[in-house]
C-alpha atoms as a PDB file:
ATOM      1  CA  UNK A   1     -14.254 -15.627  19.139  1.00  0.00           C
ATOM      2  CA  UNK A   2     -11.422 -17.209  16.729  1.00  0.00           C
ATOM      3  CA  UNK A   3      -8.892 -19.319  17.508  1.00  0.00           C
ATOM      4  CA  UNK A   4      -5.590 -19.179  15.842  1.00  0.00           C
ATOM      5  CA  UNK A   5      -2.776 -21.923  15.320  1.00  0.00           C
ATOM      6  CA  UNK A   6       0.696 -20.699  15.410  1.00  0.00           C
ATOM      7  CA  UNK A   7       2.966 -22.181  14.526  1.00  0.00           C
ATOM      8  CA  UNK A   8       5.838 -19.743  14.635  1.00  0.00           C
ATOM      9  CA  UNK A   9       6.865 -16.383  16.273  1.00  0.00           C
ATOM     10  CA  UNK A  10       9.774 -14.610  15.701  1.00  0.00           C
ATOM     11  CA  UNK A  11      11.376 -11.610  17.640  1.00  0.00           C
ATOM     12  CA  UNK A  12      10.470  -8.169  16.920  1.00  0.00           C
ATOM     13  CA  UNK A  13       9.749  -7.624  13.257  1.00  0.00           C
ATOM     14  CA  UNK A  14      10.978  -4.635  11.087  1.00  0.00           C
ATOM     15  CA  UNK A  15      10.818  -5.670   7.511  1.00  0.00           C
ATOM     16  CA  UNK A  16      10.757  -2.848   5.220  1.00  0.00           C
ATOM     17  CA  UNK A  17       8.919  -3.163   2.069  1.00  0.00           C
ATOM     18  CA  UNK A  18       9.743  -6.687   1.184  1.00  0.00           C
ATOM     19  CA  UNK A  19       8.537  -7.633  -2.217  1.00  0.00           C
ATOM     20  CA  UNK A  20       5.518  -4.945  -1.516  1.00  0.00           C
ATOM     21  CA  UNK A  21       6.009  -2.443  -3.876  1.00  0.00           C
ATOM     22  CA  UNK A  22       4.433  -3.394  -7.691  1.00  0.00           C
ATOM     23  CA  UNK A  23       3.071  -6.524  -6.515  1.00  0.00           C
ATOM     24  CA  UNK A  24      -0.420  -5.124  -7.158  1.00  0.00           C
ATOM     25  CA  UNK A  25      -1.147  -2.882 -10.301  1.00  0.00           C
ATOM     26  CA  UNK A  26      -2.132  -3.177 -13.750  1.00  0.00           C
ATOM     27  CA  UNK A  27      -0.268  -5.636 -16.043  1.00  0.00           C
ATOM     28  CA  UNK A  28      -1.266  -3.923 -19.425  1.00  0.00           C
ATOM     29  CA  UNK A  29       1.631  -4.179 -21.822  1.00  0.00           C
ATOM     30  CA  UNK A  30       2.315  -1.827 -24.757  1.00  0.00           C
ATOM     31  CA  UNK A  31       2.650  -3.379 -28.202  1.00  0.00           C
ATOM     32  CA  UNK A  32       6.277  -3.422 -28.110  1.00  0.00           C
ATOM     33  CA  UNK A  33       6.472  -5.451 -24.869  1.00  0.00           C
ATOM     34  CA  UNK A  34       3.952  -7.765 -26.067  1.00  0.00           C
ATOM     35  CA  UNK A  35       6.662  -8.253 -29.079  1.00  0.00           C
ATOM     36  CA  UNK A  36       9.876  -8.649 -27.020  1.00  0.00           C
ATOM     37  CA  UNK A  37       8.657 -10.619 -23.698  1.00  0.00           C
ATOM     38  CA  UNK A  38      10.104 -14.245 -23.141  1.00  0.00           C
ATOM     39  CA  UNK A  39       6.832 -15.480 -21.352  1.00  0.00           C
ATOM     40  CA  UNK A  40       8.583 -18.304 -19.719  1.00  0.00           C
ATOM     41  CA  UNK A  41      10.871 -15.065 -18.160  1.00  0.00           C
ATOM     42  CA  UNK A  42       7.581 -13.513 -17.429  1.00  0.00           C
ATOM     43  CA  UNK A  43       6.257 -15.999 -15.493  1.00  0.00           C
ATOM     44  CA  UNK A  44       9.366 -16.741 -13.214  1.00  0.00           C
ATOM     45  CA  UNK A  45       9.382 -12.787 -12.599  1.00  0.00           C
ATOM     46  CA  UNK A  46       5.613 -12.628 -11.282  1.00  0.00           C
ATOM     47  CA  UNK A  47       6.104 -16.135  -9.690  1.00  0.00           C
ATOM     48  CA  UNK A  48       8.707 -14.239  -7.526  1.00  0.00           C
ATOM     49  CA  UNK A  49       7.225 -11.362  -7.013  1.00  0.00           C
ATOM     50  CA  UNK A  50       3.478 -13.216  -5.895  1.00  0.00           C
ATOM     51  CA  UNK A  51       1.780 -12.607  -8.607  1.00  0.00           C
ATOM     52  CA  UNK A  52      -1.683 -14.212  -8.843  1.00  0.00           C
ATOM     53  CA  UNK A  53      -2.758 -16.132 -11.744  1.00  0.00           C
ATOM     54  CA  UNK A  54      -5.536 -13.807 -13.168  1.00  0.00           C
ATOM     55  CA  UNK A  55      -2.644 -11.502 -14.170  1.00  0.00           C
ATOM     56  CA  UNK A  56      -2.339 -13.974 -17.152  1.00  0.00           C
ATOM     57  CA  UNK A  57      -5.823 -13.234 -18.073  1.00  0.00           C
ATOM     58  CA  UNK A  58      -4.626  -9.108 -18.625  1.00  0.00           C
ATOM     59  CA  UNK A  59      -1.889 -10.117 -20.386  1.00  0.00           C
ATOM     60  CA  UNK A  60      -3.662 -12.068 -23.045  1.00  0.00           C
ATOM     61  CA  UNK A  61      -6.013  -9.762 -23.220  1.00  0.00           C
ATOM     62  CA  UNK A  62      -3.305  -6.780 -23.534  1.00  0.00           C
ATOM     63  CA  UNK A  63      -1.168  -8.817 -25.969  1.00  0.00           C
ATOM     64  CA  UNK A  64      -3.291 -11.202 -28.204  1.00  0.00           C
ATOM     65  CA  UNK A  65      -4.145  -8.640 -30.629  1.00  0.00           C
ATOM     66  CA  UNK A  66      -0.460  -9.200 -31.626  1.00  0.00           C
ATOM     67  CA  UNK A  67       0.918 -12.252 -30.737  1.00  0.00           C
ATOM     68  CA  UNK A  68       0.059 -15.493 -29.385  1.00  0.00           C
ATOM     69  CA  UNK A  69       1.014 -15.025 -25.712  1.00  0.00           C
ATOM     70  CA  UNK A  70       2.573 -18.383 -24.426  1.00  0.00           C
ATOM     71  CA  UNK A  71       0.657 -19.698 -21.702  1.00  0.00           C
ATOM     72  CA  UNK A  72       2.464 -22.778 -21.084  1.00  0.00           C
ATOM     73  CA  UNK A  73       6.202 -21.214 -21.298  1.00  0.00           C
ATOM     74  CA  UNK A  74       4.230 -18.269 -18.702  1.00  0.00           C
ATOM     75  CA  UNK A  75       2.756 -21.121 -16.302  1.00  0.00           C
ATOM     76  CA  UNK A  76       6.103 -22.970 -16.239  1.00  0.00           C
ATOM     77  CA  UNK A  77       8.024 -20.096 -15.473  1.00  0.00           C
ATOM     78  CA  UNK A  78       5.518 -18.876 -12.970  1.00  0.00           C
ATOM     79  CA  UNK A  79       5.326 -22.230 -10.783  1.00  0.00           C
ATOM     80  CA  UNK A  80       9.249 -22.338 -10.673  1.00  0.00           C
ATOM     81  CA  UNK A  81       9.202 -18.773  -9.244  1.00  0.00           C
ATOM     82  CA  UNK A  82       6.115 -19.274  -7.142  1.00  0.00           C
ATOM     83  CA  UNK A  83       8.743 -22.204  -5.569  1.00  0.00           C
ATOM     84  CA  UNK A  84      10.981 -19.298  -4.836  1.00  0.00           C
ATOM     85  CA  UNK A  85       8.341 -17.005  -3.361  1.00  0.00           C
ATOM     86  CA  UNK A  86       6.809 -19.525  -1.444  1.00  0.00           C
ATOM     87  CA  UNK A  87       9.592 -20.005   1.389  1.00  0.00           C
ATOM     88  CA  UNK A  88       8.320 -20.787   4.706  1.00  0.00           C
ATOM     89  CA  UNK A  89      10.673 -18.176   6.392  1.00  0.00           C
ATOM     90  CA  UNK A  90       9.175 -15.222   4.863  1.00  0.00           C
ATOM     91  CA  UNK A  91       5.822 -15.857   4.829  1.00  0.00           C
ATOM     92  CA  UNK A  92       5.335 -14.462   9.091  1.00  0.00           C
ATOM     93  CA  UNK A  93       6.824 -11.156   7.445  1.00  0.00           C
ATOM     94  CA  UNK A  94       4.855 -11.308   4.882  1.00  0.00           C
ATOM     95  CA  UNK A  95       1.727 -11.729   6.946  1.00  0.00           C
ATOM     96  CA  UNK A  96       2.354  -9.602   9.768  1.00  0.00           C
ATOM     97  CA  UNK A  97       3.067  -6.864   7.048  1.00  0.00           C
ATOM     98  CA  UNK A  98      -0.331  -7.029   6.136  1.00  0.00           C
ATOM     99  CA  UNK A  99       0.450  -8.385   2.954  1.00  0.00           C
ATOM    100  CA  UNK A 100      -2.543  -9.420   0.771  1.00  0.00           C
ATOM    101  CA  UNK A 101      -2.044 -13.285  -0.022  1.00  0.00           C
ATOM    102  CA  UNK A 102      -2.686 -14.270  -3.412  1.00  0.00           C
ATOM    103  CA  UNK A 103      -3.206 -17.918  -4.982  1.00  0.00           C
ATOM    104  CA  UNK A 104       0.643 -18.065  -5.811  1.00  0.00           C
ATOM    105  CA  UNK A 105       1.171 -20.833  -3.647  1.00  0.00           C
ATOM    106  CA  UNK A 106      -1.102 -23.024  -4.517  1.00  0.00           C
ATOM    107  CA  UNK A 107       0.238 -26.599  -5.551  1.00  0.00           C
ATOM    108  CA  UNK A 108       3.779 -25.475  -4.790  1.00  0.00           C
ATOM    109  CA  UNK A 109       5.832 -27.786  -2.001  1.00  0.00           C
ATOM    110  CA  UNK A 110       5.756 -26.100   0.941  1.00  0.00           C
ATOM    111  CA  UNK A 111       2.328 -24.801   0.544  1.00  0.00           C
ATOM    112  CA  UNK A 112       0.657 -26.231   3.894  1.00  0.00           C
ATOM    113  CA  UNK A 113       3.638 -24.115   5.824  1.00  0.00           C
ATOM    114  CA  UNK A 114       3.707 -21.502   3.988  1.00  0.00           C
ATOM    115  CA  UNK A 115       0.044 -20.419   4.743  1.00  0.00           C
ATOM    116  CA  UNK A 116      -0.073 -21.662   7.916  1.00  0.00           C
ATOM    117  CA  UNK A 117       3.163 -18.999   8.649  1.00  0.00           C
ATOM    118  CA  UNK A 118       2.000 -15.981   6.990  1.00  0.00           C
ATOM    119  CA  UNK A 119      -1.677 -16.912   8.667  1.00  0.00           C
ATOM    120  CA  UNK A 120      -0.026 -16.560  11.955  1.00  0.00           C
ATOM    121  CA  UNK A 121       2.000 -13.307  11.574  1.00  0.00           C
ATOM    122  CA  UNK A 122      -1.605 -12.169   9.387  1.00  0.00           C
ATOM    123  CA  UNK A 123      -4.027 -12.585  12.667  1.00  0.00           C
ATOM    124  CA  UNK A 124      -1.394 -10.423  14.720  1.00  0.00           C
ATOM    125  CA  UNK A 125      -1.479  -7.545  11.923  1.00  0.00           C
ATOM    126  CA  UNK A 126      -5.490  -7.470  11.646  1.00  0.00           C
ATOM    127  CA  UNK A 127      -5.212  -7.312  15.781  1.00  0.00           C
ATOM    128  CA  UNK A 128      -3.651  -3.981  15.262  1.00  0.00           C
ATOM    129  CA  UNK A 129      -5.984  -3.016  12.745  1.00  0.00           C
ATOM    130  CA  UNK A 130      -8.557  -3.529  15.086  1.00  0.00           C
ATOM    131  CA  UNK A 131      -6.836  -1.234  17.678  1.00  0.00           C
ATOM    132  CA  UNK A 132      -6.522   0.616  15.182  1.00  0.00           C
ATOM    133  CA  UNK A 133     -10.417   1.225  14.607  1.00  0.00           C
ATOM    134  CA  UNK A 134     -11.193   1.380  18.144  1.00  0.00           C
ATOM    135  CA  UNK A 135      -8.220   4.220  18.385  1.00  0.00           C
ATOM    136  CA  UNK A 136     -10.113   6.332  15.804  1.00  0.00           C
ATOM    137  CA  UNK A 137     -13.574   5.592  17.414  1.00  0.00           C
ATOM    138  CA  UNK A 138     -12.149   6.825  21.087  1.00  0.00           C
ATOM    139  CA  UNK A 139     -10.159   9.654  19.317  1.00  0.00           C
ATOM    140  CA  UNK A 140     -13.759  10.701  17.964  1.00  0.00           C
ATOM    141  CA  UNK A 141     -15.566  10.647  21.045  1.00  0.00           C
ATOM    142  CA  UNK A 142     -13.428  12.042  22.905  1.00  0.00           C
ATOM    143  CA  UNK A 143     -12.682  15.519  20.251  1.00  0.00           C
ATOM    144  CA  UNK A 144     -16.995  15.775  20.783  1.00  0.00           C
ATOM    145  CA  UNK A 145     -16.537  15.491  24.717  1.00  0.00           C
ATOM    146  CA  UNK A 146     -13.982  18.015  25.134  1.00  0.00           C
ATOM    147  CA  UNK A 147     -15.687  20.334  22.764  1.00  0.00           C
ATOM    148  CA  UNK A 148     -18.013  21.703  25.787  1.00  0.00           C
ATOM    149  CA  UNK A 149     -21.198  21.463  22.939  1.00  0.00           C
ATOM    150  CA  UNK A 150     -23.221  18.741  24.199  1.00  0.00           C
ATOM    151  CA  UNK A 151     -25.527  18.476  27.509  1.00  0.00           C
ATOM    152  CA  UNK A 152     -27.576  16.150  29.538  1.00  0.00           C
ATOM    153  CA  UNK A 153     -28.423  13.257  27.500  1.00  0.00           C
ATOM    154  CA  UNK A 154     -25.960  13.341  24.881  1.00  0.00           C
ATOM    155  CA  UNK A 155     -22.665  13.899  27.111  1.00  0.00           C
ATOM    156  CA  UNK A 156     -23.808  10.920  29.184  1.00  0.00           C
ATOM    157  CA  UNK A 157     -24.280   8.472  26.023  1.00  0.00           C
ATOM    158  CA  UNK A 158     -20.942   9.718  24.965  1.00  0.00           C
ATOM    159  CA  UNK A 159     -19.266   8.861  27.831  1.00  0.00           C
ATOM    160  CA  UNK A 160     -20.456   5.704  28.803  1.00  0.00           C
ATOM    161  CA  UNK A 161     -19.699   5.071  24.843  1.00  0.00           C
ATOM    162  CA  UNK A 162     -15.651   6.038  25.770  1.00  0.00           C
ATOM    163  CA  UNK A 163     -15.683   3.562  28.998  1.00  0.00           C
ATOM    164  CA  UNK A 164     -16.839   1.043  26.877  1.00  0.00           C
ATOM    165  CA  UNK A 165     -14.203   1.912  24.436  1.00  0.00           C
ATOM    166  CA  UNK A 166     -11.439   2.101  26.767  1.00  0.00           C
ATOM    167  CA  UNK A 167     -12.269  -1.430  28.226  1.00  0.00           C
ATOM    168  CA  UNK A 168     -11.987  -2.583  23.900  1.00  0.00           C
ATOM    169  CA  UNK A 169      -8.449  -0.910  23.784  1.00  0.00           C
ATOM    170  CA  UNK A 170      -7.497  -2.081  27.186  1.00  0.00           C
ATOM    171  CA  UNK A 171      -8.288  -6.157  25.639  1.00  0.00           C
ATOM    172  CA  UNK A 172      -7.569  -5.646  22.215  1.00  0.00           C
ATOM    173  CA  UNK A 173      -3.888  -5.033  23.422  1.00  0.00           C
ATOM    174  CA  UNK A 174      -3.499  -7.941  25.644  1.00  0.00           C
ATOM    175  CA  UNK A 175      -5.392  -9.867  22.519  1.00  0.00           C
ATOM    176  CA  UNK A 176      -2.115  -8.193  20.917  1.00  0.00           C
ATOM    177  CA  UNK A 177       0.839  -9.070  22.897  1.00  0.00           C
ATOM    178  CA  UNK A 178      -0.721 -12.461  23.408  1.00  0.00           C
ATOM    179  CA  UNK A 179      -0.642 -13.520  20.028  1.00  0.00           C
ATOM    180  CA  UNK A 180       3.161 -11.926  19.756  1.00  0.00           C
ATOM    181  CA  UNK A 181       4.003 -14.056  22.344  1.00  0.00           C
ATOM    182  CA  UNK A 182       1.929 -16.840  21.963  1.00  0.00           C
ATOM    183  CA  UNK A 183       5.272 -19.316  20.723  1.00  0.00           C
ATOM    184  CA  UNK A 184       3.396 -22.221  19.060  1.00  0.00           C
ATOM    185  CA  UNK A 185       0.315 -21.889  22.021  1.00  0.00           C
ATOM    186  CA  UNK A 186      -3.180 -22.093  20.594  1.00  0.00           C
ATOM    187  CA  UNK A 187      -4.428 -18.693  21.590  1.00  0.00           C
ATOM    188  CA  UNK A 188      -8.067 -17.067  21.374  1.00  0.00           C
ATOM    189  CA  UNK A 189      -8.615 -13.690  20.634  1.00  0.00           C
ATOM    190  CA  UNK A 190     -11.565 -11.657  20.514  1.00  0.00           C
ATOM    191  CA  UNK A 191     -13.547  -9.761  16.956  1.00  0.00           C
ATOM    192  CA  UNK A 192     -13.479  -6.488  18.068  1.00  0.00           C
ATOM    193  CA  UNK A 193     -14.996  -4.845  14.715  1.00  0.00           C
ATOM    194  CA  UNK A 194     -18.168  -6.689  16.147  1.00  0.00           C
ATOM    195  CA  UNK A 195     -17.551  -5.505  19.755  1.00  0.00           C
ATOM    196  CA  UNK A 196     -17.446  -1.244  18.797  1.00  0.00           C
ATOM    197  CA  UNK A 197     -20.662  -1.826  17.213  1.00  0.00           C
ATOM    198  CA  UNK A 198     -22.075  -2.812  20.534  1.00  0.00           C
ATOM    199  CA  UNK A 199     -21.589   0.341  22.363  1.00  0.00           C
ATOM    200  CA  UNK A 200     -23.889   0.775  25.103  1.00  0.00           C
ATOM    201  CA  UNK A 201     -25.465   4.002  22.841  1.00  0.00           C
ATOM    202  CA  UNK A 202     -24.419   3.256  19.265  1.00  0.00           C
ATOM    203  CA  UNK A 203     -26.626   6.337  18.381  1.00  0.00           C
ATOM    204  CA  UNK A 204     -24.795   8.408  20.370  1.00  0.00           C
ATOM    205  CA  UNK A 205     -22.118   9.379  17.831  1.00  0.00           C
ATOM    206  CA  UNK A 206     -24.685   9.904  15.288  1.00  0.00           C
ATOM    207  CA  UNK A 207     -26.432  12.121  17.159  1.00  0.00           C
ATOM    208  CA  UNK A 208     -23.597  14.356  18.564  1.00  0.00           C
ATOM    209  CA  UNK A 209     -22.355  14.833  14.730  1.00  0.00           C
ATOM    210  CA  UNK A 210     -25.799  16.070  14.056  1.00  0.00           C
ATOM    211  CA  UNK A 211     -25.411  18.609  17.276  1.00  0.00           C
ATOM    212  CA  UNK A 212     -22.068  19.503  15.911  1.00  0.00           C
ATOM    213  CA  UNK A 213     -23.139  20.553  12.397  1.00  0.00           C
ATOM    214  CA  UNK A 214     -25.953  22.285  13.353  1.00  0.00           C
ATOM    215  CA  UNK A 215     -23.492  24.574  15.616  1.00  0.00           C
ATOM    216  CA  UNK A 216     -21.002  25.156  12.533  1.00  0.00           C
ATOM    217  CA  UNK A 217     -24.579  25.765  10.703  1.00  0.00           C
ATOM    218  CA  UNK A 218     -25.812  28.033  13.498  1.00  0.00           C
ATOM    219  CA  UNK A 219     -22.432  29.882  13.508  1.00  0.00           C
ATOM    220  CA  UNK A 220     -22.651  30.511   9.614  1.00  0.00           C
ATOM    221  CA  UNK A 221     -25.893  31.217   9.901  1.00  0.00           C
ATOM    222  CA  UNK A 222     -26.065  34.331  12.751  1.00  0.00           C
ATOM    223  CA  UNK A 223     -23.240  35.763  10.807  1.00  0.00           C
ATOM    224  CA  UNK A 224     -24.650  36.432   7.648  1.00  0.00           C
ATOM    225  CA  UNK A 225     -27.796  37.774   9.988  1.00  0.00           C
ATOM    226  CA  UNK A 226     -24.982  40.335  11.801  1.00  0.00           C
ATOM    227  CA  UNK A 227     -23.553  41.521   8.312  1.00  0.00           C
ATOM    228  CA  UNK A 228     -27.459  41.709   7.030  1.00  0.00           C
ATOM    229  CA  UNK A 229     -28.190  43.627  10.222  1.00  0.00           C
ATOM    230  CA  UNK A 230     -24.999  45.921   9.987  1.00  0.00           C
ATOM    231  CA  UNK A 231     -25.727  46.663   6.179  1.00  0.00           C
ATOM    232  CA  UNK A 232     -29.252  47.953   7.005  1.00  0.00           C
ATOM    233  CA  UNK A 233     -28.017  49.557   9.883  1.00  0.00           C
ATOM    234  CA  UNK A 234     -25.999  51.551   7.609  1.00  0.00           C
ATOM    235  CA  UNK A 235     -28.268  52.432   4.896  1.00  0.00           C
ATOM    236  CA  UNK A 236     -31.054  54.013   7.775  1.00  0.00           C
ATOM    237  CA  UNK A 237     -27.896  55.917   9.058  1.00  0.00           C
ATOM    238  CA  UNK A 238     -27.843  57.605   5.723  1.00  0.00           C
ATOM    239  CA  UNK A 239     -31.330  57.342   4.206  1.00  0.00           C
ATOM    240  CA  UNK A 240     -33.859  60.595   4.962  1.00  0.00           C
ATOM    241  CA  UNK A 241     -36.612  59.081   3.261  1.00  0.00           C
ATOM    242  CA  UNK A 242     -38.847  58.054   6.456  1.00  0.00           C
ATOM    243  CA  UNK A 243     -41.071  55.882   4.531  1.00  0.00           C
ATOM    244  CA  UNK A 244     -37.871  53.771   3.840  1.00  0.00           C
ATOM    245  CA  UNK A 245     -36.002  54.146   7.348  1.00  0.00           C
ATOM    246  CA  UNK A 246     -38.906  52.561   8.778  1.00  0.00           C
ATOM    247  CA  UNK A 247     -39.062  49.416   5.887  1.00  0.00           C
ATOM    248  CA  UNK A 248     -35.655  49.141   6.957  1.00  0.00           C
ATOM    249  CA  UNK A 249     -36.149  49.706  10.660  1.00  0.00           C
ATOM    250  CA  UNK A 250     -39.133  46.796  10.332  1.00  0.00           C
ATOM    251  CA  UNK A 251     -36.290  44.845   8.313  1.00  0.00           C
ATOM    252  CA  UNK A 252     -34.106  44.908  11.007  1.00  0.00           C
ATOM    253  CA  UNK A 253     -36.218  44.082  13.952  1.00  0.00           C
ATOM    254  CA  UNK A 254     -36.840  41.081  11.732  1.00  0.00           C
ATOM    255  CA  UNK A 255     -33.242  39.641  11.626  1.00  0.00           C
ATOM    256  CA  UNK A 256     -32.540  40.677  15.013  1.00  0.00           C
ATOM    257  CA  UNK A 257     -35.764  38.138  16.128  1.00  0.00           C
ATOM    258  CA  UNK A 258     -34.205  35.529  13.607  1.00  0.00           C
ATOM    259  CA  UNK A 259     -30.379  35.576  15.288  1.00  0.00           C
ATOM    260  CA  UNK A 260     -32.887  35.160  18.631  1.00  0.00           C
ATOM    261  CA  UNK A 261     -34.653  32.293  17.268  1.00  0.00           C
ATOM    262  CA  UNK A 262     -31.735  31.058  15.936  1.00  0.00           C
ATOM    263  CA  UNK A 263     -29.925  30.653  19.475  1.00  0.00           C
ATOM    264  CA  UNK A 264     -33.436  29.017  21.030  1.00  0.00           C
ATOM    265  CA  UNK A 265     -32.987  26.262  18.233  1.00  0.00           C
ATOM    266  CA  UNK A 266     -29.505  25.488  18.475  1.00  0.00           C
ATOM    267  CA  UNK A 267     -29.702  25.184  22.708  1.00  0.00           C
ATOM    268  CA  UNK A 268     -33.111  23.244  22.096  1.00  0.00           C
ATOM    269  CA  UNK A 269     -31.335  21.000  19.550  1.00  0.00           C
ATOM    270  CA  UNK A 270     -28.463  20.030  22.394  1.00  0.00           C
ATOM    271  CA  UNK A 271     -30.820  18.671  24.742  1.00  0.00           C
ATOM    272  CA  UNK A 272     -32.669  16.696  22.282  1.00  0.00           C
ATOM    273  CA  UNK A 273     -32.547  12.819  22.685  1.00  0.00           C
ATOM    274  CA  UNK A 274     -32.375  12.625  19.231  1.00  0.00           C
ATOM    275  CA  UNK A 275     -31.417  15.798  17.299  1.00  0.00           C
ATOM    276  CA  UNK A 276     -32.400  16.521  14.108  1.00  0.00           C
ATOM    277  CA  UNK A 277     -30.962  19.453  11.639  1.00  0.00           C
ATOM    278  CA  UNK A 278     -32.269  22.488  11.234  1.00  0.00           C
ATOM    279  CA  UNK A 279     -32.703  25.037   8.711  1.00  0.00           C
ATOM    280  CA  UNK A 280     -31.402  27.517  10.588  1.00  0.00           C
ATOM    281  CA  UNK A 281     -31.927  30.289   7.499  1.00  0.00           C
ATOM    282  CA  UNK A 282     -35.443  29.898   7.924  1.00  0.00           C
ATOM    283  CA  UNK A 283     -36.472  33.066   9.849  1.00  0.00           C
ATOM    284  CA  UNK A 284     -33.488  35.114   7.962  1.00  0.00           C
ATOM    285  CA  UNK A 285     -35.442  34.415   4.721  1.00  0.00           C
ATOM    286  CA  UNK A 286     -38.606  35.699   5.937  1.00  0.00           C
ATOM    287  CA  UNK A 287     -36.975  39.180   6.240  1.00  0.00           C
ATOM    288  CA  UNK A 288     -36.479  39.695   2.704  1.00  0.00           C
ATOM    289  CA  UNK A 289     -39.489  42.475   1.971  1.00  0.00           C
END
């Protein structure tokens, strides 16, 4: 469990895109830019946009084979602006936007606020992440459930897999809305990511994907046996050669036992504790003489 400070919560949040967009990217500069940029300028403009200080680092790197980039006009310029990005009021949006933090606001005045801020609207946005993962876990399970594919064994290590599931959705949210309305409170929330892992039958889903491959395999499979079959039906409908009508009768015979065996493994394979794949072209391929 984790326990989170906050400090502040606002009301409903619908910030849209604030200072996301080209915050992360590559900062290679073409010759000409290298030429023209006021580095001082530079600096201010990443400071403001949160910019972390490695970005220097590309620049020099981009630029020195022309000029002497100038790292102390760039640093000045880039702790005035990280002053300006580093306002207290923005950092819960920032952090409940899922915005990636960077070391722009280190050293800068209102750096103990500002982290503690965007910390607390961060631990509400990972929350919904996690919902998020247990959403697409349940949404899984339950598309191999209502398939009608899987007996016994398998359906029953499903299912107890969605109760589980359910009962993770069912706290994750109230984790959720606590922390929304938490108002200063010290509130403890739950890791979920290290809860779904500790389904009752973590195998389960593993083994139901191999069950439902080696029915899309199966399906593939007895079709190319039916257009095999149907081809050699036709050639015996128009051969006269009785030497080769009965090659091709024997031929037949052949596949028809493979789509049989074919069947037998696929229904075996669904009542297996732990399923493997099959080859399912196996028998087809010993009808090639």
């Amino acid at each position: 469990m984790n326990t989170f400070r906050l400090t502040r919560i606002t009301a409903e949040l619908a910030l849209a895109g604030l200072l996301l967009s080209g915050i992360s990217g590559c900062a290679i500069m073409s010759e000409e830019e290298c030429y023209a940029t006021n580095w001082y300028e530079k600096g201010y403009q990443d400071g403001t946009q949160g910019k972390g200080s490695s970005v220097l680092g590309e620049y020099v790197s981009a630029c020195s084979k022309y000029v002497n980039v100038d790292r102390t006009g760039y640093n000045q310029g880039r702790r005035e602006g990280a002053e300006v990005f580093c306002e207290p009021s923005r950092a819960f949006d920032l952090g409940i936007q899922g915005y990636t933090l960077t070391d722009i606001c280190r050293g800068t005045r209102h750096e103990s606020e500002f982290v503690s801020q965007y910390q607390a609207g961060h631990v509400i946005y990972d929350m919904g992440k996690q919902i998020e993962e247990i959403d697409k876990h349940l949404s899984e399970v339950s598309e191999l459930m209502s398939s009608g594919a899987y007996r016994g064994d398998v359906y029953d290590r499903l299912r107890s897999d969605y109760r589980y599931l359910e009962q993770l959705r069912y706290h994750a949210e109230n984790d959720y809305n606590k922390l929304r309305n938490a108002n200063g409170r010290n509130v403890t929330v739950r890791n979920y990511r290290n809860e779904i892992n500790r389904m009752p039958f973590p195998d389960a889903l593993s083994d139901a994907r191999v069950i439902r491959d080696n029915i899309a395999e199966a399906d593939r499979e007895i079709d190319r046996i039916r257009h095999d079959m149907d081809d050699i039906r036709r050639r015996m409908d128009k051969t006269s050669d009785d030497h080769l009508y009965h090659r091709l009768r024997k031929q037949w015979e052949c596949l028809k036992n493979a789509d049989h065996w074919v069947r037998r493994k696929l229904e075996e394979s669904k009542h297996d504790y732990h399923p493997r794949r099959i080859d399912f072209s196996r028998e087809r391929k010993h009808c090639s003489f």
